[in-house]
Protein backbone atom coordinates (compact mmCIF):
# COMPACT_ATOMS: atom_id res chain seq x y z
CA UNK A 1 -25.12 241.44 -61.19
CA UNK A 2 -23.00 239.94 -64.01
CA UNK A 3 -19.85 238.40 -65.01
CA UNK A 4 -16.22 239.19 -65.67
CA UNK A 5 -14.19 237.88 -67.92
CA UNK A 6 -13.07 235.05 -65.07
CA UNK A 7 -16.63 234.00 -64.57
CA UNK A 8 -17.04 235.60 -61.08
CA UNK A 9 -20.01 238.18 -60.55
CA UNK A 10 -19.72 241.62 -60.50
CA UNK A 11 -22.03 244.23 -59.72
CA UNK A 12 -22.90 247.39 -62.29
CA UNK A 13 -21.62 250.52 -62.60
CA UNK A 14 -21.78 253.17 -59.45
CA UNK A 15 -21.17 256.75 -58.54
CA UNK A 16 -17.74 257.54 -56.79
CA UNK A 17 -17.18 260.83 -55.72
CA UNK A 18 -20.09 262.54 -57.88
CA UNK A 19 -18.81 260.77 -60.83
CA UNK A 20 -19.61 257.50 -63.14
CA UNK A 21 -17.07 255.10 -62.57
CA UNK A 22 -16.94 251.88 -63.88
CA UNK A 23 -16.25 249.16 -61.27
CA UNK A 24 -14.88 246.70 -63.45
CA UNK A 25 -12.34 248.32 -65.34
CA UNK A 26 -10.08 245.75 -64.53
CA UNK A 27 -11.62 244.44 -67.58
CA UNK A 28 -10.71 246.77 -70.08
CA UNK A 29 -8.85 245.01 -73.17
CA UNK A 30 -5.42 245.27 -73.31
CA UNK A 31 -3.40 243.97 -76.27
CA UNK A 32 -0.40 242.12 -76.35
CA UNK A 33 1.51 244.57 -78.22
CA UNK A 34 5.19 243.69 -79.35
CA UNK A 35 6.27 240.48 -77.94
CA UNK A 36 9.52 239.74 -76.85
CA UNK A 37 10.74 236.15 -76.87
CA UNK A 38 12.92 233.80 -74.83
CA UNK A 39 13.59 229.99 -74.63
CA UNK A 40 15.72 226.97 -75.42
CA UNK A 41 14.80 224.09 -76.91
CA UNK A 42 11.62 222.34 -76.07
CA UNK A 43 10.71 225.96 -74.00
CA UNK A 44 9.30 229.18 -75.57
CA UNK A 45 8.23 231.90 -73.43
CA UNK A 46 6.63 235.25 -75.44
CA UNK A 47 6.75 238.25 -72.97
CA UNK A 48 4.29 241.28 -73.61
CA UNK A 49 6.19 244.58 -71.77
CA UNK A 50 3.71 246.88 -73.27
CA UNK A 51 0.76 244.99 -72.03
CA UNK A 52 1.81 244.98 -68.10
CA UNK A 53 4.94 242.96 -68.39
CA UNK A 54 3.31 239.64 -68.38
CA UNK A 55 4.05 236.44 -69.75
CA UNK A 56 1.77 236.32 -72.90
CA UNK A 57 2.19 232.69 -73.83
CA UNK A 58 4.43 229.39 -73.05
CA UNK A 59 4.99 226.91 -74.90
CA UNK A 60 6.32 223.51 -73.96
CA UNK A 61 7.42 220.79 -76.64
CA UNK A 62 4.49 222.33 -79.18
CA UNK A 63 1.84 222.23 -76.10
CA UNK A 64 0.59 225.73 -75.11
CA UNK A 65 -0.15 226.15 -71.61
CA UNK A 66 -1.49 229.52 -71.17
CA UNK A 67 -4.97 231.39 -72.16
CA UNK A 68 -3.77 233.41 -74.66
CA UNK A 69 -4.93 237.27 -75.80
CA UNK A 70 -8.21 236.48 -78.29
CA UNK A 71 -11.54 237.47 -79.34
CA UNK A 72 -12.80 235.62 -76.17
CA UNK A 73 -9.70 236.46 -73.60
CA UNK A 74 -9.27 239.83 -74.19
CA UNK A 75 -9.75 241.64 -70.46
CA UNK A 76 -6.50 242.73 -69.08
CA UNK A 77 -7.39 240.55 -65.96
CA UNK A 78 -8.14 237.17 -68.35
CA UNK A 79 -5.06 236.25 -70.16
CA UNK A 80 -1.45 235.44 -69.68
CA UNK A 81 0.77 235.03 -67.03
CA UNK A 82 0.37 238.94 -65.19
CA UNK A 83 2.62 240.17 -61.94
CA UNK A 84 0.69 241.56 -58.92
CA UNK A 85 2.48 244.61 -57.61
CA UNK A 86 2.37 246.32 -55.41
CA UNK A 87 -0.60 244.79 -53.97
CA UNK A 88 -1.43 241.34 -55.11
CA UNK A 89 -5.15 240.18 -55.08
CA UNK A 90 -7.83 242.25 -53.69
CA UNK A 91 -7.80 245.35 -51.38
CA UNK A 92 -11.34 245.91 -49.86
CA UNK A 93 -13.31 248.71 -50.89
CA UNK A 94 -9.62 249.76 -51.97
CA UNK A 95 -9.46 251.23 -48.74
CA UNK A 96 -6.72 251.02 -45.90
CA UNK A 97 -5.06 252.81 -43.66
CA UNK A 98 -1.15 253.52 -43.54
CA UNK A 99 0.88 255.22 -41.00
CA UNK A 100 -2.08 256.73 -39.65
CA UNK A 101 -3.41 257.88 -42.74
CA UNK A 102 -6.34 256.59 -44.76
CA UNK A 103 -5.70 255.96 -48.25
CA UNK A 104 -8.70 254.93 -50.92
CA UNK A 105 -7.67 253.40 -54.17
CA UNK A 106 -9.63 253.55 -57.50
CA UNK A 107 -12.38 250.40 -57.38
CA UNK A 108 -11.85 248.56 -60.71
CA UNK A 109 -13.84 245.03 -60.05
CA UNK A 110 -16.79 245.04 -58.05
CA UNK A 111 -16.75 246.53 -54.71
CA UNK A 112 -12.63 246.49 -54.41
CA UNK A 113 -9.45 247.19 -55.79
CA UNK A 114 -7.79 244.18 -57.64
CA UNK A 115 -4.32 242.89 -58.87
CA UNK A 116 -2.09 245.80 -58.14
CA UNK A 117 -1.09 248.69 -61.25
CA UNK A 118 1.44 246.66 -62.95
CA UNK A 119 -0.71 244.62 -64.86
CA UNK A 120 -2.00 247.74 -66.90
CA UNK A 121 0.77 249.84 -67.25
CA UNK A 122 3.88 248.98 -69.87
CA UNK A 123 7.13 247.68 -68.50
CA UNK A 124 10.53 248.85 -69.93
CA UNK A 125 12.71 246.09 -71.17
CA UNK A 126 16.16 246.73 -69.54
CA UNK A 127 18.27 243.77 -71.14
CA UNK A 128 17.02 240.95 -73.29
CA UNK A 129 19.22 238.27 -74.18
CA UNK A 130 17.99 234.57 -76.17
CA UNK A 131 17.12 233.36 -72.16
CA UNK A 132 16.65 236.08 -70.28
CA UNK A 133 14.87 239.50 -70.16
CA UNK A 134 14.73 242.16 -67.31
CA UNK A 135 11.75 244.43 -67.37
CA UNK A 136 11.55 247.32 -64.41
CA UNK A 137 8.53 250.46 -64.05
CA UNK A 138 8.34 252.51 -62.27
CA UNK A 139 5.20 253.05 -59.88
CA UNK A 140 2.97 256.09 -59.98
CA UNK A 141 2.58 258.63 -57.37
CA UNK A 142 -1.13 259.67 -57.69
CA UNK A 143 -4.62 258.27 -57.01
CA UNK A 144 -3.47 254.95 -58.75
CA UNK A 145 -0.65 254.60 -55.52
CA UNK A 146 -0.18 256.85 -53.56
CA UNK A 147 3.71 256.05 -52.87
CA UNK A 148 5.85 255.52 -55.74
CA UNK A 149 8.29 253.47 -56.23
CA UNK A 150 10.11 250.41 -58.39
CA UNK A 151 9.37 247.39 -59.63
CA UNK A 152 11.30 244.59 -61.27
CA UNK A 153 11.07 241.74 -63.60
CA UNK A 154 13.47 238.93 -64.52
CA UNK A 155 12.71 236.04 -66.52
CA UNK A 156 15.18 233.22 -67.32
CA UNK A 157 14.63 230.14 -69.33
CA UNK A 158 17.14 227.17 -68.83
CA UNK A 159 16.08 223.68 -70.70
CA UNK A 160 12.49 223.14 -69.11
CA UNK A 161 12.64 225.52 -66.27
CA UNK A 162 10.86 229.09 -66.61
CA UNK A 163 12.01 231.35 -63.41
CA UNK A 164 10.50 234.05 -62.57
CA UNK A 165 11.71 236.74 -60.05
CA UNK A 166 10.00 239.90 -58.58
CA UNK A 167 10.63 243.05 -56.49
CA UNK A 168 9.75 245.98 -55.61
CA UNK A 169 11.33 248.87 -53.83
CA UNK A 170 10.19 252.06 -52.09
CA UNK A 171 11.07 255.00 -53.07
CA UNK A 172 10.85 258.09 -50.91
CA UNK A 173 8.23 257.12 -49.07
CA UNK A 174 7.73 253.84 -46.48
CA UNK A 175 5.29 251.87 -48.23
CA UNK A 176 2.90 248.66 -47.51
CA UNK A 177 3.65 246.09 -50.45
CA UNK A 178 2.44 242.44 -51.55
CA UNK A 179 3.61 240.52 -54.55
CA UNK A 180 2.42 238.03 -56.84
CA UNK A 181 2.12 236.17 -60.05
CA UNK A 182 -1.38 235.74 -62.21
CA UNK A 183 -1.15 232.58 -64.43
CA UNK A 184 -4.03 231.84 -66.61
CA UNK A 185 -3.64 227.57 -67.07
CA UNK A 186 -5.39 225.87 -69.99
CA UNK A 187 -7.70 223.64 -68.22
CA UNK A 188 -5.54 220.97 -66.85
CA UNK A 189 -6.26 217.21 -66.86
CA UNK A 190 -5.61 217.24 -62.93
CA UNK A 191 -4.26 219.39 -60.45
CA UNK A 192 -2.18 218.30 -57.36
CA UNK A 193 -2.83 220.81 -55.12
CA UNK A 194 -2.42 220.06 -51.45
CA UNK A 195 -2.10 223.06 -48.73
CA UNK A 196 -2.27 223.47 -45.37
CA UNK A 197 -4.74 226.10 -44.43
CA UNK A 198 -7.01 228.44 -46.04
CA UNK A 199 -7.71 231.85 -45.14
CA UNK A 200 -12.18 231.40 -45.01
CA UNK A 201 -13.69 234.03 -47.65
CA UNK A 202 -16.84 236.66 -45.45
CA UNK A 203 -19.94 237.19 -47.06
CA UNK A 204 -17.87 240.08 -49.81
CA UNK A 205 -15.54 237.17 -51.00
CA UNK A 206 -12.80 238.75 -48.83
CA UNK A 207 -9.70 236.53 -47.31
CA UNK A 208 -10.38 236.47 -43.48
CA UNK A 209 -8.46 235.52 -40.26
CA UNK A 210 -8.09 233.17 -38.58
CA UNK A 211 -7.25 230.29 -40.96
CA UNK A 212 -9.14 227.28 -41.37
CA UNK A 213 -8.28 223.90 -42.42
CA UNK A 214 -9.22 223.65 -46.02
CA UNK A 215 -11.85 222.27 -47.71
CA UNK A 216 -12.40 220.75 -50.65
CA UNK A 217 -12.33 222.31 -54.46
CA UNK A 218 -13.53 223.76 -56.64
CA UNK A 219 -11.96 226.95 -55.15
CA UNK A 220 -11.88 230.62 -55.52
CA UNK A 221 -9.66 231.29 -52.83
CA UNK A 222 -6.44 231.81 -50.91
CA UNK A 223 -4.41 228.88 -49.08
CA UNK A 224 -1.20 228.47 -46.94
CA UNK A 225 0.65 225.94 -48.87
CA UNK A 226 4.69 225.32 -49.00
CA UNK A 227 4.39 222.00 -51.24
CA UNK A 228 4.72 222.06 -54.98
CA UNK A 229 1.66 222.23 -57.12
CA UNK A 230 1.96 220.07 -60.44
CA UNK A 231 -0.69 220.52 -62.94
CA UNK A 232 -0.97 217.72 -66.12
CA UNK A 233 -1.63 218.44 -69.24
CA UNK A 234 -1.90 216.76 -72.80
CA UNK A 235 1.03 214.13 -71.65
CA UNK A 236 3.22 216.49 -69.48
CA UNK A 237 3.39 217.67 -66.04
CA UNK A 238 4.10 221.65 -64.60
CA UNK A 239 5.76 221.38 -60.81
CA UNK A 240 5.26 225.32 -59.82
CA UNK A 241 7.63 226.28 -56.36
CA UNK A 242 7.98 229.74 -54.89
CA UNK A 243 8.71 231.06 -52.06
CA UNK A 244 5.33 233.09 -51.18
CA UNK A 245 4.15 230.38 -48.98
CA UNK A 246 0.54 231.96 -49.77
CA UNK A 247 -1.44 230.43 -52.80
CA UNK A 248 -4.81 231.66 -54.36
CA UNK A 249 -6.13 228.57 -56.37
CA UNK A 250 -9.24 229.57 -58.64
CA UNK A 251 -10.41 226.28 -60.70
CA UNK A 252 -13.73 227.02 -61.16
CA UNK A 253 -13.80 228.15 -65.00
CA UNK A 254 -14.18 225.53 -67.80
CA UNK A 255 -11.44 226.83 -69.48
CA UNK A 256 -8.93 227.25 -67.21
CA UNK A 257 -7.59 227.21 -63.56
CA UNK A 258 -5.43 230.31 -62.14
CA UNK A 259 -2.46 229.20 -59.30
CA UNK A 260 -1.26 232.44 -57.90
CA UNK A 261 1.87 232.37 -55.27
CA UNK A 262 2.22 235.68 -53.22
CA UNK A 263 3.83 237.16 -50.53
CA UNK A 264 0.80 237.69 -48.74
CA UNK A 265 -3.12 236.72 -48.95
CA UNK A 266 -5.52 239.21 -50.84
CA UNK A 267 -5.73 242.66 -48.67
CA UNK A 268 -2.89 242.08 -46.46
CA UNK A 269 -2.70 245.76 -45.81
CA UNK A 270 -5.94 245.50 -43.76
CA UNK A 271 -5.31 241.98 -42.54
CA UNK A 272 -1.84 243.33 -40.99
CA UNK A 273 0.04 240.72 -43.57
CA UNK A 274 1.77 243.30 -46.12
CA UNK A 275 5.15 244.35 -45.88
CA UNK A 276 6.40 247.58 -44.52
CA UNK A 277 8.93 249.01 -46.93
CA UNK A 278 11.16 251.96 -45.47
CA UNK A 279 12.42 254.14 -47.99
CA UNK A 280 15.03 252.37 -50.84
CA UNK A 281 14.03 249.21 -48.95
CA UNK A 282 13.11 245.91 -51.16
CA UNK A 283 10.65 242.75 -50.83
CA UNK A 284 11.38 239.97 -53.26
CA UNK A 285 9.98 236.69 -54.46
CA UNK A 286 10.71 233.87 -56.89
CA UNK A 287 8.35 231.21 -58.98
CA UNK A 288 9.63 228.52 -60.83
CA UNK A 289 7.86 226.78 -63.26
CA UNK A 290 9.66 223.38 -64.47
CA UNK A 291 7.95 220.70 -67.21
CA UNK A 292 8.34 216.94 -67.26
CA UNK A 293 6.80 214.07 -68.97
CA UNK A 294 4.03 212.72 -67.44
């Protein structure tokens, strides 16, 4: 076993049909490329389209909240702010089955299939203006995902508030999808985190059913919460909302401390959580990130 970029073990390469494939190659680096900016004053957001639409950096009043692209932080999986679509966390084994037919993704950490193809594949920018830009892709239809499709981006600044809004839409084929948002955090002073349930993790690190109540951190795992979470940092305060009323909290790095909202907990499509999307039809989602004084 060893590490990923995110501290959490891994196991070695392995042979998938009759051929080498690296399990982890949801580490591969991926560069920011071009940046395209947004903000107002006091609030700077630097998007990377090129590098799977993310959010590449934030900065608030001259604090920067995000792990940044680096020597150190350079896995696609390890920096910035990344969307999950059109499955968010992990998918086990990468395997499900779909309208009665079984389906096996590529593995690309450890045993499963992580985070969704958005994250590695560059967005087009469809309308950037000094607060807002729209970015939209369009899914593949091969051994990546199987079932096509469209996702979009929109990210508005307005004073301190960062929104962030998500979709995806079927294309000519019904579809299970899950969506999500991957935000690196610097290492915040304290995080006010308080959720209702958590979906218990088996002996793979897979969200299970039923949920539990939850327990106390550190955490690498997936909760039912519909409060805000605040993280404070370096004098100032982050309130994140959404409406995925599922949260994966993973604070157990030094450096940093991920708060995901999603539609649905990792491998909904096997837990019977995802969304069924008929052909042209749409799931959405929101996050809102908004910075006070502490």
């Amino acid at each position: 076993m060893r590490t990923d970029a995110s501290g959490r073990s891994i196991p070695m390469a392995a042979e998938r049909d009759g051929s080498v494939m690296s399990f982890d190659s949801a580490q591969a680096a991926l560069a920011p490329g071009e940046l395209v900016h947004i903000g107002s004053d006091g609030l700077s957001v630097a998007i990377a389209p090129s590098a799977g639409g993310r959010v590449a950096q934030i900065h608030c009043d001259g604090v920067e909240w995000l792990v940044g692209h680096d020597a150190d932080h350079r896995a696609m999986i390890a920096w910035g702010s990344y969307p999950m679509v059109p499955w968010a966390g992990r998918i086990r084994h990468g395997k499900f089955v779909f309208d009665g037919d079984a389906h096996a993704l590529p593995v690309n950490l450890g045993a499963h299939a992580i985070h969704g193809v958005g994250l590695a594949m560059p967005w087009q920018v469809d309308a950037h203006g000094p607060h807002e830009v729209e970015l939209s892709l369009e899914l593949p239809v091969d051994t990546r995902w199987p079932f096509g499709g469209r996702a979009h981006q929109r990210f508005h600044v307005s004073g301190h508030v960062l929104r962030m809004e998500m979709s995806v839409t079927a294309g000519e084929h019904a579809m299970p999808a899950t969506l999500g948002w991957h935000p690196w955090f610097h290492k915040p002073d304290r995080l006010d985190f308080h959720p209702e349930a958590i979906y218990p993790r088996d002996a793979e690190g897979m969200a299970t059913l039923p949920t539990a109540a939850p327990p106390s951190g550190p955490w690498d795992d997936c909760f039912v919460n519909v409060k805000p979470v605040v993280l404070h940092r370096e004098g100032q305060r982050v309130r994140l909302t959404s409406d995925c009323h599922d949260w994966v909290v993973y604070d157990q790095p030094t450096h940093a401390t991920c708060v995901e909202p999603q539609t649905a907990p990792p491998d909904a499509v096997n837990l019977a959580r995802a969304r069924v999307l008929a052909p042209g039809e749409t799931l959405s989602a929101w996050f809102v990130l908004e910075w006070f004084d502490s």
